[in-house]
Protein backbone atom coordinates (compact mmCIF):
# COMPACT_ATOMS: atom_id res chain seq x y z
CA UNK A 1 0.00 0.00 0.00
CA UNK A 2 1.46 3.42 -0.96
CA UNK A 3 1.81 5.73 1.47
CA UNK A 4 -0.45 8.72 1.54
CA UNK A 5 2.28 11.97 1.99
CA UNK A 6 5.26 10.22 0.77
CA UNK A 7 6.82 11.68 -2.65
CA UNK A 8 8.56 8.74 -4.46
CA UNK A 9 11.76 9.57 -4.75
CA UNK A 10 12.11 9.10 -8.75
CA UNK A 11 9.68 11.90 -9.10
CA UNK A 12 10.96 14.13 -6.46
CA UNK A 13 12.96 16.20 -8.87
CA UNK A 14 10.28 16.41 -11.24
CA UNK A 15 7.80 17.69 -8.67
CA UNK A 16 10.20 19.86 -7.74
CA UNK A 17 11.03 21.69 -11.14
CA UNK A 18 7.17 21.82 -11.90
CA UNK A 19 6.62 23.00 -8.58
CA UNK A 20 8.56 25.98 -8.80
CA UNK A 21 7.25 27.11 -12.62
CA UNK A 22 3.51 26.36 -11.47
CA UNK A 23 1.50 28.77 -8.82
CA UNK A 24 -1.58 26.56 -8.68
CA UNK A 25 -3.20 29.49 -6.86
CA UNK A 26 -2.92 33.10 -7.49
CA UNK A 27 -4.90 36.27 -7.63
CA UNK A 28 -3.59 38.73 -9.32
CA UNK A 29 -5.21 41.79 -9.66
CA UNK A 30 -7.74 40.41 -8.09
CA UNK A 31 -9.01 37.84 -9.89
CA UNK A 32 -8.64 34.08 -8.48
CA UNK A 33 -6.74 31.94 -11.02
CA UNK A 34 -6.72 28.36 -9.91
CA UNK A 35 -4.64 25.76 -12.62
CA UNK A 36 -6.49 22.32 -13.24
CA UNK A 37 -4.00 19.13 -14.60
CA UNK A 38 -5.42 15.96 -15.90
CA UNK A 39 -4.00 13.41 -18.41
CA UNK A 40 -7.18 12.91 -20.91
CA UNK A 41 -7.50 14.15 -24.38
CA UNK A 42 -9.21 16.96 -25.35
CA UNK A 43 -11.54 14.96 -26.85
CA UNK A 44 -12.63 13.34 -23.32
CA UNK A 45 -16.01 13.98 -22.32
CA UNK A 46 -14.55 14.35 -18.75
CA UNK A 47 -11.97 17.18 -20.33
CA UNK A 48 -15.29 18.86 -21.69
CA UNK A 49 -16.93 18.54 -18.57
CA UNK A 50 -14.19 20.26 -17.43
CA UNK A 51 -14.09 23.15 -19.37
CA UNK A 52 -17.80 23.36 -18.60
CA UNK A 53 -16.69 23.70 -14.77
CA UNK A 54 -14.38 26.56 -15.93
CA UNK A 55 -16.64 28.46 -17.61
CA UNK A 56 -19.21 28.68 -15.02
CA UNK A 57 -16.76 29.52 -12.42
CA UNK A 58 -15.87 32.23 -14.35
CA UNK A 59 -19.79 33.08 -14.98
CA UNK A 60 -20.71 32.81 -11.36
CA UNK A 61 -17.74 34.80 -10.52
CA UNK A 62 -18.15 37.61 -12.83
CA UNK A 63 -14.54 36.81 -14.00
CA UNK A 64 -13.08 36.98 -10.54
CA UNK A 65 -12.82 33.59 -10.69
CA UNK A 66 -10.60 31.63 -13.36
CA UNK A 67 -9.57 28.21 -13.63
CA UNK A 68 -6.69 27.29 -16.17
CA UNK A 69 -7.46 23.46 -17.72
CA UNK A 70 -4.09 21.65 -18.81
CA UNK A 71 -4.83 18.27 -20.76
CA UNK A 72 -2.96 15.20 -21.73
CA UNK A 73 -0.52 15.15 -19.03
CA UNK A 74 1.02 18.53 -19.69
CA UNK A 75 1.72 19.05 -16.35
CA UNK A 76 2.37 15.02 -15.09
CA UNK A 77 0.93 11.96 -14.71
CA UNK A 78 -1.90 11.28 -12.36
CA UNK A 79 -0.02 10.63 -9.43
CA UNK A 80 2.53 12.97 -10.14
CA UNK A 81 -0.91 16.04 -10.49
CA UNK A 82 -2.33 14.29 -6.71
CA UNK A 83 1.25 14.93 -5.33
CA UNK A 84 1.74 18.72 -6.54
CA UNK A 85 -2.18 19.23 -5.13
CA UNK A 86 -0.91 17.57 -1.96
CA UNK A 87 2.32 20.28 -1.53
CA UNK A 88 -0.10 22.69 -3.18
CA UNK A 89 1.84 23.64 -6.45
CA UNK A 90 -1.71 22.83 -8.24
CA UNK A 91 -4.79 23.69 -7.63
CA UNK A 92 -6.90 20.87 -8.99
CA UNK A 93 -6.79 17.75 -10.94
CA UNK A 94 -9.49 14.95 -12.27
CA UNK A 95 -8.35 11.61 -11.09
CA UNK A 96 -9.94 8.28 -10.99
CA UNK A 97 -10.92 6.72 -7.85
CA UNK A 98 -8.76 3.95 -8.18
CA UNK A 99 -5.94 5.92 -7.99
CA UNK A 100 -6.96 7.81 -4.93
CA UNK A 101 -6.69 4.67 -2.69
CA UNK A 102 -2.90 5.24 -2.62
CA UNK A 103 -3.64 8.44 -1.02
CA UNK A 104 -6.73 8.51 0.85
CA UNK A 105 -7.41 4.45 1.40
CA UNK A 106 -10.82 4.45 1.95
CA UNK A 107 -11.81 5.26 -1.11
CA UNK A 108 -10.60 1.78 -2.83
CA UNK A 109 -14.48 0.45 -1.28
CA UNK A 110 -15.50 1.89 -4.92
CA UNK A 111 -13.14 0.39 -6.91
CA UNK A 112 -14.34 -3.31 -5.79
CA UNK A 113 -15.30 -5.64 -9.10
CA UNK A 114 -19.45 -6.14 -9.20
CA UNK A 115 -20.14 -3.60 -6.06
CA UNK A 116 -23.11 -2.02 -7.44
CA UNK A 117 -26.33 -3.42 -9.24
CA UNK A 118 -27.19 -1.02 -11.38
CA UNK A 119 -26.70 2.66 -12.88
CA UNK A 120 -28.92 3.55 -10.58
CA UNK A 121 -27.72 1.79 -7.65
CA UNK A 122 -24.49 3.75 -8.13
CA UNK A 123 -26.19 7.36 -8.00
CA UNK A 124 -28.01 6.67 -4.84
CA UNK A 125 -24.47 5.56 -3.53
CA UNK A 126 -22.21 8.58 -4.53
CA UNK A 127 -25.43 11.31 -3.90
CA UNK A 128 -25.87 10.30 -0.36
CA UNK A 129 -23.96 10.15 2.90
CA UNK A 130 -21.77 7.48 1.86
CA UNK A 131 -20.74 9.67 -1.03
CA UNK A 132 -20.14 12.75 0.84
CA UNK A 133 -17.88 10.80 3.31
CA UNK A 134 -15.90 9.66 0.62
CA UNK A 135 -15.43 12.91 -1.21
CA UNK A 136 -14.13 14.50 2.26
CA UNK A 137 -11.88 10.84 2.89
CA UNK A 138 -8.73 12.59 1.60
CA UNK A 139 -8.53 16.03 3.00
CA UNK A 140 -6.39 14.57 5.80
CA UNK A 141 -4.27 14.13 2.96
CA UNK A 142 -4.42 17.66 1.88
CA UNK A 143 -6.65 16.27 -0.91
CA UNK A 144 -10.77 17.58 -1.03
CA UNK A 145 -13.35 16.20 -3.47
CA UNK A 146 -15.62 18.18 -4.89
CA UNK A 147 -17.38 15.69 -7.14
CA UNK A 148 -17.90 12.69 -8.79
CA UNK A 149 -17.94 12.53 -12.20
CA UNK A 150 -19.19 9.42 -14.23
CA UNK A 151 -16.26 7.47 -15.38
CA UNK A 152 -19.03 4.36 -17.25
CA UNK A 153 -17.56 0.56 -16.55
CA UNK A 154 -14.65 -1.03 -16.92
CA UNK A 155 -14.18 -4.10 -19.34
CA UNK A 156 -11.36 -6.29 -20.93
CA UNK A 157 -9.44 -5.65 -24.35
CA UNK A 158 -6.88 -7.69 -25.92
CA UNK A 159 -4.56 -8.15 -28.30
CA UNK A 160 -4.69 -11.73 -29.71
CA UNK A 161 -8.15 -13.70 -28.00
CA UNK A 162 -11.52 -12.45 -26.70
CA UNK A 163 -12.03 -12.54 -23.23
CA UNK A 164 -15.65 -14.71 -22.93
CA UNK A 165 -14.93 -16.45 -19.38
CA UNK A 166 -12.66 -15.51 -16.50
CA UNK A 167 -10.27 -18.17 -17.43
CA UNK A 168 -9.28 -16.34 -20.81
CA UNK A 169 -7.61 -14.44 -18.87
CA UNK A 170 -5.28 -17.15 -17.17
CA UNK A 171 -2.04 -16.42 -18.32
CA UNK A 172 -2.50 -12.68 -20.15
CA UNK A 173 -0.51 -9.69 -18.72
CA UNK A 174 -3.40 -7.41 -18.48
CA UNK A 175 -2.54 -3.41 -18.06
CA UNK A 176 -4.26 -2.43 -14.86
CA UNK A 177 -3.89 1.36 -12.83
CA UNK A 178 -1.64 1.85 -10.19
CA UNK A 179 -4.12 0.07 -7.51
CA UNK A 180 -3.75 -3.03 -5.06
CA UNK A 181 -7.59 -3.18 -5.53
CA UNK A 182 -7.00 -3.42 -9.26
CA UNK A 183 -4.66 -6.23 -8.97
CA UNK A 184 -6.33 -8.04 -6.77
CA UNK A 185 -9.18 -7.83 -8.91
CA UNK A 186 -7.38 -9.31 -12.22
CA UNK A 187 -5.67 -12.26 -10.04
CA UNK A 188 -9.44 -13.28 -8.71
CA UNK A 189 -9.53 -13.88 -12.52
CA UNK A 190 -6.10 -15.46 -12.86
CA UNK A 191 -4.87 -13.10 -14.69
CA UNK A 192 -1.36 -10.93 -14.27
CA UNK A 193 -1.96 -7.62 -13.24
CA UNK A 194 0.62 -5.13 -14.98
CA UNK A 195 0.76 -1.58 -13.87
CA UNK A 196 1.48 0.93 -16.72
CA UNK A 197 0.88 4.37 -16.69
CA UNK A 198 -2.36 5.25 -19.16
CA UNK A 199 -0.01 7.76 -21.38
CA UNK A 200 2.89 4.64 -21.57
CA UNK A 201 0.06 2.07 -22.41
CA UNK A 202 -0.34 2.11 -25.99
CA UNK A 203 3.49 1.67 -26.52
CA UNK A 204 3.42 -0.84 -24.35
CA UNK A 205 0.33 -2.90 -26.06
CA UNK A 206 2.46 -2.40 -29.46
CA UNK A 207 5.14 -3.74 -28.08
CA UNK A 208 3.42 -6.56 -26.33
CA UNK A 209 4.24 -5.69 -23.08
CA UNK A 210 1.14 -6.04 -22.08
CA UNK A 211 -1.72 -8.63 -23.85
CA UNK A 212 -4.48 -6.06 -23.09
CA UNK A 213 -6.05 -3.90 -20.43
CA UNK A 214 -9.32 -2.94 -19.55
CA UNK A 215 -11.40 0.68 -19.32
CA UNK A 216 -14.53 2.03 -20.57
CA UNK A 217 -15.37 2.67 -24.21
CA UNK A 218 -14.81 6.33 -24.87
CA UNK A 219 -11.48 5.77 -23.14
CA UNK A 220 -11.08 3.08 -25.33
CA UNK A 221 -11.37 4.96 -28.44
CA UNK A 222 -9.62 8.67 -27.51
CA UNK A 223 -6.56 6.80 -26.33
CA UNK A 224 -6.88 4.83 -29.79
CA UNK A 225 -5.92 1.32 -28.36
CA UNK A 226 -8.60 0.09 -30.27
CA UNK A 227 -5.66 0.22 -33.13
CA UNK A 228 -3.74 -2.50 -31.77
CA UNK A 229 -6.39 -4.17 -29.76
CA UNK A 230 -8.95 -5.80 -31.51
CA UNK A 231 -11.57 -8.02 -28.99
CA UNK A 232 -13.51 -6.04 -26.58
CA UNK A 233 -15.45 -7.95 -23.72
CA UNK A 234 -18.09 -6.40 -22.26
CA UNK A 235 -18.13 -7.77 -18.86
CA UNK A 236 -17.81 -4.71 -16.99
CA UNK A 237 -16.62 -5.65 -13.95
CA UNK A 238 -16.04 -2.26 -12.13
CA UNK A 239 -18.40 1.14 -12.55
CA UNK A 240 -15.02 3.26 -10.75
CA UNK A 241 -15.43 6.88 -10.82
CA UNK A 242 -14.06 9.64 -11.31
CA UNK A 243 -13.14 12.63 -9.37
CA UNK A 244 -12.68 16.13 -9.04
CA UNK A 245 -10.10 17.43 -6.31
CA UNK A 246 -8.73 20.27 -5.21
CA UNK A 247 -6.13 21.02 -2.79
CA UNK A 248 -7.01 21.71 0.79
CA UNK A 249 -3.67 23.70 0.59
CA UNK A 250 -5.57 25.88 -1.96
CA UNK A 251 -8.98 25.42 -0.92
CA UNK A 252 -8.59 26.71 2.81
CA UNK A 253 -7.18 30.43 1.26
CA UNK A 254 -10.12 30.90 -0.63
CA UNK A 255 -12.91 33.50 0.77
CA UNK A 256 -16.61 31.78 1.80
CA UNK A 257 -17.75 33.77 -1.76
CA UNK A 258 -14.84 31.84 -3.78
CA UNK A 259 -15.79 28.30 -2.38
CA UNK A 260 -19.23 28.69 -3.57
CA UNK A 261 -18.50 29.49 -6.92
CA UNK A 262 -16.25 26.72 -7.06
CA UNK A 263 -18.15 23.74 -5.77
CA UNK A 264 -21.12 25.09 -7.40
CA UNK A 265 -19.52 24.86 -10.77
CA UNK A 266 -18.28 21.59 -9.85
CA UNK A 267 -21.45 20.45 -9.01
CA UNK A 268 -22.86 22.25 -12.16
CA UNK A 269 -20.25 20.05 -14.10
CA UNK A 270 -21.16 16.81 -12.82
CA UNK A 271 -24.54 16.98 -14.30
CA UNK A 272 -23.20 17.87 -17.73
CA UNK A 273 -20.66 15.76 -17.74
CA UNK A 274 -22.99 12.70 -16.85
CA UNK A 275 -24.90 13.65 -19.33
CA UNK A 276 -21.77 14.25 -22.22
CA UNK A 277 -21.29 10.31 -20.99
CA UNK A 278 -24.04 8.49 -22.44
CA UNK A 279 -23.37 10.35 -25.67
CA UNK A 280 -19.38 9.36 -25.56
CA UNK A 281 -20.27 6.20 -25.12
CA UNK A 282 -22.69 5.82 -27.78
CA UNK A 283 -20.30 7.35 -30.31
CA UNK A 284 -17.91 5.20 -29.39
CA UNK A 285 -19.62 1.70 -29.68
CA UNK A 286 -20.39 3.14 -33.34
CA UNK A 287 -16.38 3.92 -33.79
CA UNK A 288 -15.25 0.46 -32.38
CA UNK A 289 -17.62 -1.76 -34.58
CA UNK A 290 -16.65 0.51 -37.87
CA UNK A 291 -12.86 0.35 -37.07
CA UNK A 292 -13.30 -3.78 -36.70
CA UNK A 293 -13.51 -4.17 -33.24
CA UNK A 294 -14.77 -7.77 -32.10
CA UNK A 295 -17.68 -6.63 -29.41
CA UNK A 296 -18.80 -9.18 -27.18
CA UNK A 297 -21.41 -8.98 -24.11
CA UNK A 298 -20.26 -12.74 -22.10
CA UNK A 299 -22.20 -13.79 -19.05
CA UNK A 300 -21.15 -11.53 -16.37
CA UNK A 301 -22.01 -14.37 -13.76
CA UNK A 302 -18.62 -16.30 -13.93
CA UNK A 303 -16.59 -13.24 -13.60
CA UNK A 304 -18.93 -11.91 -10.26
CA UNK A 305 -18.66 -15.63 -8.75
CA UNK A 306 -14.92 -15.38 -9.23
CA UNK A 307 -14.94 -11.99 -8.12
CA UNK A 308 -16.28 -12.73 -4.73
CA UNK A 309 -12.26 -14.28 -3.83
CA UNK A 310 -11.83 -10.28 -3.21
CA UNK A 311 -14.50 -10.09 -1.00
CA UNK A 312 -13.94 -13.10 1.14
CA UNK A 313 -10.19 -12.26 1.69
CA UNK A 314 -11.57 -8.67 1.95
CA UNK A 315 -13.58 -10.14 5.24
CA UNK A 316 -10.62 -11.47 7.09
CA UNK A 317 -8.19 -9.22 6.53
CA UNK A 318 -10.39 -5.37 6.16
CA UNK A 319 -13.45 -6.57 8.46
CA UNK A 320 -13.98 -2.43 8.42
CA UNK A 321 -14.04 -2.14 4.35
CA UNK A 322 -16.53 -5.62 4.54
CA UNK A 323 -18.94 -4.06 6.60
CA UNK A 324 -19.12 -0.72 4.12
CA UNK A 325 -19.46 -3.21 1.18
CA UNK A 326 -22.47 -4.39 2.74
CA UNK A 327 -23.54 -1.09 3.95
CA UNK A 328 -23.39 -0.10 0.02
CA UNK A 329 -24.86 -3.43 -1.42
CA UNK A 330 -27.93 -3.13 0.95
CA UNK A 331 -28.46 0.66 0.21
């Protein structure tokens, strides 16, 4: 388990160049400018619901109140963005859930394989209680969350062979994030859990690396893996979301006024950006089938039987993280 405050020492010189040419919180002349990292392309949904956020921060604020978006991992990768929010060299970054467990651990409950029934399930989840505590999990960390945004579900695509049962994936280095939860997942399935880092992946899958990976369709399709991998499974054995966080570093400097513009056009952006979702994914079902892609929709029973290994080691050794599980699946 990563630690939450610790800088790895490979990146510490990194962090500390980009540290000193970013301010990820300024105000000159009076106006608030808060810088926003994230790794997608600009074609993302999530970076467009991002922009969205941006421009009504700006509208609410009456331009006292601007947020600078850098894509593509102009600024690092996703852990490298949660550490400069953590020293507070940036203001803000989008970061998937899975990723967050390194930082703030109780957030890995949502990153579990088959934890929710349904789309709607999941709303009621992240909406309520249990959603707000997670959002707040990682300010200890010097890390807030001001929303969730839809990140759709996560399913297997490889190189070579279709993934139909749980034992196609015996064998198969399969790409995964940089999350225990993750790779416990893929060994419940027998597979070999490889962390690589999303902008590193699609070398990687040329150069067979990896055998595959597995992430939601419009991910899928703007990262244009879909080039070298040619079977997609529909199993979708996570629904992990996103997140939008900002630095407590940052956030506890800003006036009563500024917070409200700022969660409120996070909150504003969620909406769209759920929204923006259905559509991505849509268009990118379309792209996949025309570019060759195999499709397939397997029984997801096999792969939630063999995901319940997780669970049961899950009650021995995290009793506490079992008892939210069940908290959630009864909800």
């Amino acid at each position: 388990m990563l630690k939450a405050t610790r800088i790895r020492p490979l990146n510490f010189l990194g962090l500390l160049f980009i540290a000193a040419i970013l301010i990820g919180c300024s105000k000159p002349g009076g106006v608030r400018i808060l810088k926003l990292g994230h790794g997608l392309d600009t074609s993302h949904p999530v970076h467009e619901a991002m922009l969205f956020l941006a421009e009504k921060a700006a509208e609410k604020s009456g331009g006292k109140m601007i947020v600078q978006v850098y894509p593509n991992q102009q600024l690092g990768t996703e852990r490298e963005l949660v550490e400069l929010l953590q020293i507070g060299s940036l203001a803000m970054t989008k970061v998937s859930t899975a990723a967050m467990e390194g930082f703030a651990p109780k957030i890995k409950i949502l990153g579990q394989p088959y934890l929710f029934r349904d789309d709607a399930h999941q709303a009621r989840v992240l909406e309520g209680p249990i959603g707000e505590e997670l959002l707040a999990a990682g300010e200890k960390y010097w890390l807030k969350g001001l929303c969730f945004y839809d990140a759709g579900k996560r399913s297997f695509y490889t190189i070579n062979t279709p993934v139909e049962v749980p034992s196609d994936i015996e064998g198969l280095k399969i790409r995964v994030m940089e999350s225990p939860t993750a790779v416990n997942m893929v060994q419940s399935f027998g597979g070999s859990p490889t962390p690589v880092s999303f902008g590193e992946l699609y070398t990687a899958l040329q150069q067979g690396i990896v055998d595959g990976a597995e992430n939601n369709p419009p991910s899928l399709v703007t990262s244009r893996h879909y080039e070298v991998c040619k079977y997609y499974s529909l199993n979708e054995h996570t629904a992990i979301p996103d997140m939008m966080i900002v630095s407590t570093k940052v956030w506890d400097i800003l006036s009563e006024e500024e917070r409200t513009w700022l969660q409120e056009a996070a909150d504003e952006s969620a909406v769209y950006q759920f929204k923006l979702w259905e559509e991505s994914v849509a268009e990118s079902m379309r792209i996949l089938e025309e570019a060759g892609v195999h499709v397939t929709y397997p029984d997801k029973e096999p792969f939630r039987k063999e995901a319940e290994k997780v669970y049961e080691l899950m009650k021995t050794e995290d009793p506490e993280m079992y008892s939210l599980v069940q908290e959630i699946r009864n909800y």
